[in-house]
Protein backbone atom coordinates (compact mmCIF):
# COMPACT_ATOMS: atom_id res chain seq x y z
CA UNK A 1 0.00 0.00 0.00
CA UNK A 2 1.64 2.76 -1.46
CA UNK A 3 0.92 6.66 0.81
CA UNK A 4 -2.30 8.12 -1.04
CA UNK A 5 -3.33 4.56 -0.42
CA UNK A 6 -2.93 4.55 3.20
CA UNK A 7 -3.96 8.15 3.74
CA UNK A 8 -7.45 6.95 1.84
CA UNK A 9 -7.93 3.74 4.21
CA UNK A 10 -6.68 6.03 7.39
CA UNK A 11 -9.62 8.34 6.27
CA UNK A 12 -12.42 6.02 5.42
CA UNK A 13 -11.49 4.07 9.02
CA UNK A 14 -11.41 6.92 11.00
CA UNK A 15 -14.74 8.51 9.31
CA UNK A 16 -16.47 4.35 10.58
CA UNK A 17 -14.89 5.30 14.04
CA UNK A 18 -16.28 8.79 14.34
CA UNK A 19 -19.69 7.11 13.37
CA UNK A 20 -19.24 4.20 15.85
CA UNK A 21 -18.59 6.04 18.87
CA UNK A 22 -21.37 8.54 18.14
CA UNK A 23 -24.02 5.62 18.11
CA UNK A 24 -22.12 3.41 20.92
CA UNK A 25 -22.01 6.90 22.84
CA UNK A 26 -26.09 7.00 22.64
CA UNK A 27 -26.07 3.22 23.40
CA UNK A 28 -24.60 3.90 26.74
CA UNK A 29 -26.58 6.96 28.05
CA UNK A 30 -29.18 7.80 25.49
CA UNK A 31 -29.75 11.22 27.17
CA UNK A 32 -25.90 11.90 27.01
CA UNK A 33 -24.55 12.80 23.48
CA UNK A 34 -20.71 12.12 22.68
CA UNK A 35 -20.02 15.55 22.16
CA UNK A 36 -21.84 16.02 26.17
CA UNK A 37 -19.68 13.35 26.99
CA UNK A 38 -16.38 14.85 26.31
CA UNK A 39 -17.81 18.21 27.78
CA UNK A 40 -18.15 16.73 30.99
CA UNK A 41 -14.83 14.73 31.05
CA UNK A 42 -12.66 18.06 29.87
CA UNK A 43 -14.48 19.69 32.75
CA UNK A 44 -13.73 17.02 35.12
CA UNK A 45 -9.95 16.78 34.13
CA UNK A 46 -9.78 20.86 34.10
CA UNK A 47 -11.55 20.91 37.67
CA UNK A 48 -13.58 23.33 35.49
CA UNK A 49 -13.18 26.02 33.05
CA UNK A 50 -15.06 28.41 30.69
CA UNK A 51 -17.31 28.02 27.86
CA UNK A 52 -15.24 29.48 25.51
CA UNK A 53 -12.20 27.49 26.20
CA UNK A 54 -14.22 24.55 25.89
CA UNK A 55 -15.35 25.61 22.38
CA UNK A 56 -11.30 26.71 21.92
CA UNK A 57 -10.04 23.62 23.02
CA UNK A 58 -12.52 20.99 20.55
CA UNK A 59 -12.71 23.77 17.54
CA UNK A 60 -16.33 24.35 18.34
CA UNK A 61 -19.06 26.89 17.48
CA UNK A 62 -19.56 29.37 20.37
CA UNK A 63 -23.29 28.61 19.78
CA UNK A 64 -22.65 24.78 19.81
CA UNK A 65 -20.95 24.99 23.09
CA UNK A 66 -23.91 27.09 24.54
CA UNK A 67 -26.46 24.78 23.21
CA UNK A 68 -24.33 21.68 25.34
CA UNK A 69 -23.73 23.72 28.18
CA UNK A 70 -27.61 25.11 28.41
CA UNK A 71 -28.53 21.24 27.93
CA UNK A 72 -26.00 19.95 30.64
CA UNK A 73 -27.33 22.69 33.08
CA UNK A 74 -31.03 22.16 32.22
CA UNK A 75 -30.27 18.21 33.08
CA UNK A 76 -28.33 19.31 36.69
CA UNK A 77 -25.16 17.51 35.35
CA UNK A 78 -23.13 21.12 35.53
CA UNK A 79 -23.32 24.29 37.35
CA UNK A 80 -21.73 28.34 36.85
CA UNK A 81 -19.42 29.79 39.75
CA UNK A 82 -17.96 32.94 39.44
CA UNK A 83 -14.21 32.79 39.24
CA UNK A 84 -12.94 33.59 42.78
CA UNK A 85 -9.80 35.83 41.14
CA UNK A 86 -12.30 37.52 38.48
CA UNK A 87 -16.16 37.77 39.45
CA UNK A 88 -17.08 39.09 35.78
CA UNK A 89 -16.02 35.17 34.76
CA UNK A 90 -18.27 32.27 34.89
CA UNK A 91 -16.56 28.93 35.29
CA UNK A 92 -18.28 25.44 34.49
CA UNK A 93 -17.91 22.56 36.87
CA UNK A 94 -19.26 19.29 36.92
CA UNK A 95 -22.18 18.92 39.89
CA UNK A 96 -22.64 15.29 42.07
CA UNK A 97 -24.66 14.20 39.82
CA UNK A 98 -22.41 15.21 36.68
CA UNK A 99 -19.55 13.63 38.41
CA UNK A 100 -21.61 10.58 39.05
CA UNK A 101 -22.88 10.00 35.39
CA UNK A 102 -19.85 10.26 34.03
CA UNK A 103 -18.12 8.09 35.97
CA UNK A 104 -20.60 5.29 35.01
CA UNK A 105 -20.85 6.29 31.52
CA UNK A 106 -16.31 6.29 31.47
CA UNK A 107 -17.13 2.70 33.25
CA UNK A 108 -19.40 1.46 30.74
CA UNK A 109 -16.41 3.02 27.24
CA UNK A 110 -13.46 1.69 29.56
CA UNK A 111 -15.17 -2.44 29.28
CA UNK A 112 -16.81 -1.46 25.81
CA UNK A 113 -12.92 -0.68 24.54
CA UNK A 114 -11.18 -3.40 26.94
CA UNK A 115 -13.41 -5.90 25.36
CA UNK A 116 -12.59 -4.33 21.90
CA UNK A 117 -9.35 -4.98 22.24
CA UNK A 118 -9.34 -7.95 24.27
CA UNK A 119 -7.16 -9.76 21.64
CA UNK A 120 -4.80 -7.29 21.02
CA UNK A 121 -0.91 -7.95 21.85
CA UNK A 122 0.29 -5.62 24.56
CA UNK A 123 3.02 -3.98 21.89
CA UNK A 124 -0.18 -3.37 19.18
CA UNK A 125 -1.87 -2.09 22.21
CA UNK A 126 1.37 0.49 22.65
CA UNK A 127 1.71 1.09 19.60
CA UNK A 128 -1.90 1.90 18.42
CA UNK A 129 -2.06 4.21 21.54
CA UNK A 130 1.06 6.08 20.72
CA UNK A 131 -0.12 6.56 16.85
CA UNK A 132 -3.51 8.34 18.60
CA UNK A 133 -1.71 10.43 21.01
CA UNK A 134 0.43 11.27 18.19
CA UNK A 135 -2.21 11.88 15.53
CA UNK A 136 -4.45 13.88 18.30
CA UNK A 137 -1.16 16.31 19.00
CA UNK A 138 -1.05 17.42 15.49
CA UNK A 139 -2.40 21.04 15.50
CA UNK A 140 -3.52 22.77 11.80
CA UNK A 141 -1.26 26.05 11.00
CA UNK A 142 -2.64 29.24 11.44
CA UNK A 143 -4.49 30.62 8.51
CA UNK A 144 -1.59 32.97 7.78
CA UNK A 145 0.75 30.44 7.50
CA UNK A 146 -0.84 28.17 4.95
CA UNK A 147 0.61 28.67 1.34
CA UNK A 148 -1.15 28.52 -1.88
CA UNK A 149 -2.27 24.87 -2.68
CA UNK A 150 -1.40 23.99 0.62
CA UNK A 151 -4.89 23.56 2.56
């Protein structure tokens, strides 16, 4: 398999993933989307943050975020403090219950995945999870920097 090749197959398999884990995500807590999902796990690995860094951080709409974060409040799962260092700043954190469901819901991916890969050798294991962090890590230029026939 020659590089356009791979870069095809890489595409098309990563497209079935994307897919996959949107409907396994719904499978698992039907009232918790994937995109909700990751919400709630960068605000539990933050210990909180803002809305906008959250829509910074997964190159989202403003207006998507809002629509998550209105949805996550409305369902009790997150809550606004004012930043103790700037009161004009309202920083998301995960409530009791938020903290709650997504421990259950990580439970429920971490045995979904383990059972996944179940037959995996520990090096493809390694190697597969080194070629994700890897892939993840890559960040697009900045608009200025991209040259003619480049994007």
């Amino acid at each position: 398999m020659d590089a356009a090749e791979a870069v095809e197959t890489i595409q098309r398999e990563m497209t079935i993933f994307a897919r996959r884990a949107r409907a396994s995500a719904g499978r698992m807590h039907p009232e918790l989307s994937l995109v909700s999902y990751t919400l709630l796990g960068h605000l539990e690995e933050r210990g909180g943050c803002r809305a906008t860094d959250l829509a910074a951080h997964y190159a989202l709409d403003k207006s998507t975020v809002s629509r998550q974060v209105a949805a996550l409040e409305r369902a009790g799962l997150i809550e606004r403090r004012l930043d103790p260092e700037d009161h004009r700043v309202q920083v998301l954190h995960l409530t009791e219950p938020g903290r709650t469901l997504l421990s259950q819901v990580t439970d429920s991916r971490r045995a979904a995945f383990r059972a996944r890969l179940a037959d995996w050798p520990e090096e493809d294991l390694a190697r597969f999870a080194d070629y994700l962090v890897r892939y993840n890590a890559w960040t697009p230029p900045e608009p200025d920097d991209v040259r003619p026939g480049e994007a």
